[in-house]
Protein backbone atom coordinates (compact mmCIF):
# COMPACT_ATOMS: atom_id res chain seq x y z
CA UNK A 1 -14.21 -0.86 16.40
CA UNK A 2 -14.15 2.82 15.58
CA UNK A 3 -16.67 3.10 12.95
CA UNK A 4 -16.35 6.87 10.73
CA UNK A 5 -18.83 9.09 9.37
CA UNK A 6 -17.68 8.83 5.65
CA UNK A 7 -19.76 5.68 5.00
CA UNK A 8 -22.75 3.28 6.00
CA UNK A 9 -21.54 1.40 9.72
CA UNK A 10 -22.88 -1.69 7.75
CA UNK A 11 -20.47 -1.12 4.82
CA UNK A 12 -17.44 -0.78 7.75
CA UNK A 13 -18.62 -4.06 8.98
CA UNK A 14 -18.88 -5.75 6.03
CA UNK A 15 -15.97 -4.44 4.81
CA UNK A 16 -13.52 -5.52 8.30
CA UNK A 17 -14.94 -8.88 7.81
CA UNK A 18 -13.69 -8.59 4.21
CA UNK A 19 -10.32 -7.56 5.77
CA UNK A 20 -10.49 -10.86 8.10
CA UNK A 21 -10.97 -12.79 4.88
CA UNK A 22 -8.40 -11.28 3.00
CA UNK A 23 -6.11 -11.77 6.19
CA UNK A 24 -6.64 -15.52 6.96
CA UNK A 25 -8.68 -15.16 10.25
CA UNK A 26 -11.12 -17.09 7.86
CA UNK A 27 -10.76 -19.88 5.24
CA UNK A 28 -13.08 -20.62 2.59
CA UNK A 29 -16.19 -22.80 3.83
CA UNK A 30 -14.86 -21.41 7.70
CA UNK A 31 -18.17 -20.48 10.08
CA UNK A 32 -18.04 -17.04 11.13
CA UNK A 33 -19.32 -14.96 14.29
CA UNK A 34 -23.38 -15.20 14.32
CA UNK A 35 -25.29 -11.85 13.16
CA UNK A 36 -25.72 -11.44 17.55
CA UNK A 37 -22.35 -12.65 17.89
CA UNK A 38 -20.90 -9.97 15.19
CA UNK A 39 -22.95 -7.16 16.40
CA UNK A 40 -21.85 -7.71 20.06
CA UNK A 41 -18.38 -7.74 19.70
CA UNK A 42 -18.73 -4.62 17.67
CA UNK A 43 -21.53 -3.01 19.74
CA UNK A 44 -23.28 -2.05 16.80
CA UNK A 45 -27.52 -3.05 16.91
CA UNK A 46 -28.15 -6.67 15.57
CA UNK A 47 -30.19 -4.90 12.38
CA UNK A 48 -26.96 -3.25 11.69
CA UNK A 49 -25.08 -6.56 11.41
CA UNK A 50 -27.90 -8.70 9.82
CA UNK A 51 -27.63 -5.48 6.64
CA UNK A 52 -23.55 -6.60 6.43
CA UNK A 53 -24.51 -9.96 6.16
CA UNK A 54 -27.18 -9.27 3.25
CA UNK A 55 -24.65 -7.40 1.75
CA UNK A 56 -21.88 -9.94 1.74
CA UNK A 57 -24.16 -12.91 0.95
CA UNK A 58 -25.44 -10.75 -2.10
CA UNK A 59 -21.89 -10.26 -3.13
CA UNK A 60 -21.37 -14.54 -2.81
CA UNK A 61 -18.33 -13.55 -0.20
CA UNK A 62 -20.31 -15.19 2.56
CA UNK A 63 -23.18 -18.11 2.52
CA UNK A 64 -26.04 -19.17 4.96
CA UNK A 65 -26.38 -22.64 6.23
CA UNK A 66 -29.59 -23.21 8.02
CA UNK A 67 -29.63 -24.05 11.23
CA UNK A 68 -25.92 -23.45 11.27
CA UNK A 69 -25.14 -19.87 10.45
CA UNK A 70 -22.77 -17.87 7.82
CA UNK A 71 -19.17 -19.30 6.06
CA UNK A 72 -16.91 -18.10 3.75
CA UNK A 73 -17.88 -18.94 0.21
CA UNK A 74 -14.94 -20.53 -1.26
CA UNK A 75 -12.84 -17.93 -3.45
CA UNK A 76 -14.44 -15.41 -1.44
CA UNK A 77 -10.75 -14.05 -0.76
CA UNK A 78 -10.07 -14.36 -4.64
CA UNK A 79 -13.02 -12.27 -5.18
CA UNK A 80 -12.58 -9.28 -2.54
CA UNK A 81 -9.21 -9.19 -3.71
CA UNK A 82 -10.23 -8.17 -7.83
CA UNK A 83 -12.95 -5.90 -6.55
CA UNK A 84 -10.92 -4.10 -3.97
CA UNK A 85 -8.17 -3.70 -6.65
CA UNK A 86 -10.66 -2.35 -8.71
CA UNK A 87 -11.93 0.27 -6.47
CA UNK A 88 -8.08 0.71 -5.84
CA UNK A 89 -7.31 1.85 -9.49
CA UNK A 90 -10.83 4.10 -9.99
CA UNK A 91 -11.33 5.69 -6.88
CA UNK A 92 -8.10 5.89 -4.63
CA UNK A 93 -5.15 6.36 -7.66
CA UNK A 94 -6.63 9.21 -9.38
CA UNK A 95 -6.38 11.24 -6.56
CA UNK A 96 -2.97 9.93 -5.20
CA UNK A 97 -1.51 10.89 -8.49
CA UNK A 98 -3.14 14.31 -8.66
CA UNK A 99 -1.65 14.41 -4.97
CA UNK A 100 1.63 13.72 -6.27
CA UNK A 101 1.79 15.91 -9.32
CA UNK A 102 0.65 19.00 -6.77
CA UNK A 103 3.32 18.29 -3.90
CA UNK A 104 6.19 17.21 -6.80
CA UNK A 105 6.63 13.27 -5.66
CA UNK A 106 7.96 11.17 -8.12
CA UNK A 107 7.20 7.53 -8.67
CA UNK A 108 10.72 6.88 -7.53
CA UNK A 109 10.48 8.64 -4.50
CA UNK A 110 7.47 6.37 -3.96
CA UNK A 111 9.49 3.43 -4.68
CA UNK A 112 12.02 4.43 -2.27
CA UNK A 113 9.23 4.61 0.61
CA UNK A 114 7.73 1.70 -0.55
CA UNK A 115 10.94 0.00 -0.24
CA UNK A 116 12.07 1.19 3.46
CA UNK A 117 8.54 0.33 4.50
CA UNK A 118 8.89 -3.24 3.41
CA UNK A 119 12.58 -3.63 4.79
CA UNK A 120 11.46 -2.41 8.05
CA UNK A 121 8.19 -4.54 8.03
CA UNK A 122 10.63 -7.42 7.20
CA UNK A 123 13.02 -6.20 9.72
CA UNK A 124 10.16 -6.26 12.84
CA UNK A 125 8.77 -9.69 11.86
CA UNK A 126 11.65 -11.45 12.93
C-alpha cells in the first residue's frame, strides 16, 4: 500500500480496512488479519497497526476476542457507511461545488458523467 502524506499512516490503515468492510472482503463477526499479520502485509511497524486497531475498536467497527484476535462488529458496514456519508456531505461537497461553480459544470453535466461511468462499469463487468 502507498500510504500519503495528507494524513496519519494509522488513519490510511484503518481506513482501507474500512474499505474491505464496506466491500465484502469481511462480514460482520468475520476474523481479520492479526495486528503482525496487518502490519506485515502492509510493511508498516506493528505499533502502527496496533493504533488502527485502537482506533477502529473505539469506533465499535472492529472487536477483540481474547485469545482469538479482531472481527467485524456486526453493522460495522452499516456504520462506516453513515459516517463516511457524513464526512462526504461536510468536507468533500463543499468544495466540489465551489469547484464546479469556478470551472462552469452543471449538475447535469455531472449526471451525464455519472451516467457513462456507470454504463461502462456495467459494460466491463460482463
Amino acid at each position: 500500500m502507498i500510504f500519503s502524506n495528507d494524513k496519519p499512516i494509522y488513519i490510511q490503515m484503518a481506513d482501507r480496512l474500512c474499505d474491505e468492510i464496506l466491500s465484502g472482503v469481511y462480514q460482520d463477526d468475520d476474523r481479520i488479519p492479526s495486528v503482525r499479520e496487518y502490519a506485515v502485509l502492509l510493511e508498516v511497524n506493528t505499533n502502527t497497526a496496533v493504533k488502527a486497531y485502537e482506533q477502529l475498536a473505539r469506533e465499535e467497527v472492529i472487536y477483540n476476542k481474547r485469545g482469538l484476535g479482531y472481527f467485524v462488529t456486526p453493522g460495522a458496514k452499516k456504520q462506516i457507511l453513515k459516517v463516511r456519508k457524513q464526512e462526504f456531505m461536510k468536507e468533500k461537497l463543499p468544495e466540489l461545488f465551489r469547484q464546479m461553480q469556478l470551472l462552469g459544470i452543471t449538475l447535469e453535466d455531472v449526471k451525464d458523467v455519472y451516467d457513462a461511468t456507470l454504463k461502462d462499469e456495467l459494460t466491463s463487468n460482463k
